[in-house]
C-alpha atoms as a PDB file:
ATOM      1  CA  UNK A   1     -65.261 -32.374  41.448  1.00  0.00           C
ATOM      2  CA  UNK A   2     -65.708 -35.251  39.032  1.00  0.00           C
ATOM      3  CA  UNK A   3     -66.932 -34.751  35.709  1.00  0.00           C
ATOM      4  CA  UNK A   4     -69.364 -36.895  33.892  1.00  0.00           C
ATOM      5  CA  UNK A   5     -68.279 -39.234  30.632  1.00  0.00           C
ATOM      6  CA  UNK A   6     -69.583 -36.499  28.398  1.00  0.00           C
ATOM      7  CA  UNK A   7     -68.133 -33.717  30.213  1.00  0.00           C
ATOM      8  CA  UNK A   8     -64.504 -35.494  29.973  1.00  0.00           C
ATOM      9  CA  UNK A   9     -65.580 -35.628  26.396  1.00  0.00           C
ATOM     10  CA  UNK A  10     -66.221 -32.448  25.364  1.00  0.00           C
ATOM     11  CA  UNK A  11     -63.084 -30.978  27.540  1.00  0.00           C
ATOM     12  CA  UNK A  12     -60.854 -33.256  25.313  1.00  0.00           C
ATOM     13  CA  UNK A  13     -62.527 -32.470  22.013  1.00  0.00           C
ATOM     14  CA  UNK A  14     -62.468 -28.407  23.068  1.00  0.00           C
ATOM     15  CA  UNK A  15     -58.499 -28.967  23.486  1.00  0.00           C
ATOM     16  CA  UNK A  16     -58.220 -28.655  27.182  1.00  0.00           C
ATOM     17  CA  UNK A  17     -55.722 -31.572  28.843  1.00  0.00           C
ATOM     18  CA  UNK A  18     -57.895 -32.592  32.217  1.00  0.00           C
ATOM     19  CA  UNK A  19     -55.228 -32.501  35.551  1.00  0.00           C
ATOM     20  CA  UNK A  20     -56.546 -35.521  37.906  1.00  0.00           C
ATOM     21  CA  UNK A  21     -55.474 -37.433  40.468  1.00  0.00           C
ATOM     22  CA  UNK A  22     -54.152 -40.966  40.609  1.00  0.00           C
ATOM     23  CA  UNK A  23     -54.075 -43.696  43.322  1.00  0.00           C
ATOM     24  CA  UNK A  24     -51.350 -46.112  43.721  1.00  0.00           C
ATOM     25  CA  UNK A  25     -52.283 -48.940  41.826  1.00  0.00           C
ATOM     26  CA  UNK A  26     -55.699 -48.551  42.713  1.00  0.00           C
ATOM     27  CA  UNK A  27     -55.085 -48.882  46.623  1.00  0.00           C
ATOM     28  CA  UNK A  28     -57.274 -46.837  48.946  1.00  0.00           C
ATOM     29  CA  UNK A  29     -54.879 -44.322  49.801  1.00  0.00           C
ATOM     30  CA  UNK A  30     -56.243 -40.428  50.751  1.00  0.00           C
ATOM     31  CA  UNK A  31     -55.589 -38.220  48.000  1.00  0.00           C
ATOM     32  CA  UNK A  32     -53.059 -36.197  49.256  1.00  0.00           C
ATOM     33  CA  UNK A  33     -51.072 -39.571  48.411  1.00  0.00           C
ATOM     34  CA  UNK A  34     -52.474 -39.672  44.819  1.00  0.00           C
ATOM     35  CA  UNK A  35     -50.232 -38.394  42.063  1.00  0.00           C
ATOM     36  CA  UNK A  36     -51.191 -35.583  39.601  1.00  0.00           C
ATOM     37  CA  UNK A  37     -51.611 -37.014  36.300  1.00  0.00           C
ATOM     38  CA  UNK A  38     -52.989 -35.472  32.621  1.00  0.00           C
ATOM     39  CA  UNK A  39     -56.120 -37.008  30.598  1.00  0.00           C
ATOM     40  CA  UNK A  40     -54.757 -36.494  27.043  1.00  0.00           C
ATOM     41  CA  UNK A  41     -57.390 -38.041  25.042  1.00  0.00           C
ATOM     42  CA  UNK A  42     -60.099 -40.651  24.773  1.00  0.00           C
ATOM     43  CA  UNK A  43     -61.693 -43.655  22.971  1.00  0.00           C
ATOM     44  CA  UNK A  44     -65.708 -44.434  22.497  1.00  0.00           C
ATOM     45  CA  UNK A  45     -68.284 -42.719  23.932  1.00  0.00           C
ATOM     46  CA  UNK A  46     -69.518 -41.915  27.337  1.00  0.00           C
ATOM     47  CA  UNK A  47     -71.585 -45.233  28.066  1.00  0.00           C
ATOM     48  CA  UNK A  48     -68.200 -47.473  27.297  1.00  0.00           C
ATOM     49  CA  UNK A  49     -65.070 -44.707  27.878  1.00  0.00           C
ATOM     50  CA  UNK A  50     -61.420 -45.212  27.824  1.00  0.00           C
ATOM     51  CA  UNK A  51     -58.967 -42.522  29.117  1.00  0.00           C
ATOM     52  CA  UNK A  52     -55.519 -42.037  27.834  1.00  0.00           C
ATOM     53  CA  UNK A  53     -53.557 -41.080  31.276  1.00  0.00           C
ATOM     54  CA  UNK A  54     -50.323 -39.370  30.851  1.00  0.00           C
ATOM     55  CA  UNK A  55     -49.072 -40.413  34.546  1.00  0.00           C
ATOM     56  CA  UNK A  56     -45.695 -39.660  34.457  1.00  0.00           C
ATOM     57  CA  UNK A  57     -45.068 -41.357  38.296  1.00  0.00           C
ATOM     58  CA  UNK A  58     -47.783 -44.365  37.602  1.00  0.00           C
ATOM     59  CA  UNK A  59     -46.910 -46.395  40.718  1.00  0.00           C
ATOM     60  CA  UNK A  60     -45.930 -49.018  38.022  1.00  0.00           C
ATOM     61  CA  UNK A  61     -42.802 -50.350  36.212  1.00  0.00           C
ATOM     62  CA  UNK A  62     -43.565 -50.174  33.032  1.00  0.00           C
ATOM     63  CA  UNK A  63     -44.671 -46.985  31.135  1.00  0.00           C
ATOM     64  CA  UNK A  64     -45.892 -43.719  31.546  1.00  0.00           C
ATOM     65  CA  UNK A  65     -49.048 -43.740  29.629  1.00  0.00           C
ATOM     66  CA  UNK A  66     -52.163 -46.059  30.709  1.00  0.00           C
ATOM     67  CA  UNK A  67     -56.081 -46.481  29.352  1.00  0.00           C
ATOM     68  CA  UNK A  68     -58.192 -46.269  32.299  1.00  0.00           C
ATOM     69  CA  UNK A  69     -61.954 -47.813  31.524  1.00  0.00           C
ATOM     70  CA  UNK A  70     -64.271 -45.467  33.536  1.00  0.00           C
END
């Protein structure tokens, strides 16, 4: 179940890493293609987030850890 900009918020500021899924590159795949991937932390607030992914098989050359806007 998706949680809400605040509720990401207050998981991350209580200490708990979020496990969610990832899509390749932002393709329409079904999820049982999507990789497993950590939310380690935020910026802003929950009208203008930004996600710190820890995606460890990003579907992308270069680096491990991404900002997702959501």
């Amino acid at each position: 179940m998706p949680l809400s900009p605040l509720a990401m918020i207050k998981q991350i500021d209580a200490g708990r890493t979020v496990i969610a899924g990832s899509p390749p590159s932002g393709m329409r795949y079904p999820p049982e293609f999507w990789s497993t991937c950590l939310i380690i932390g935020y910026s802003g607030g929950p009208d203008l987030l930004t996600l710190i992914v820890n995606d460890p098989f990003s579907f992308r050359e270069t680096g491990s850890r991404l900002l997702r806007r959501v």
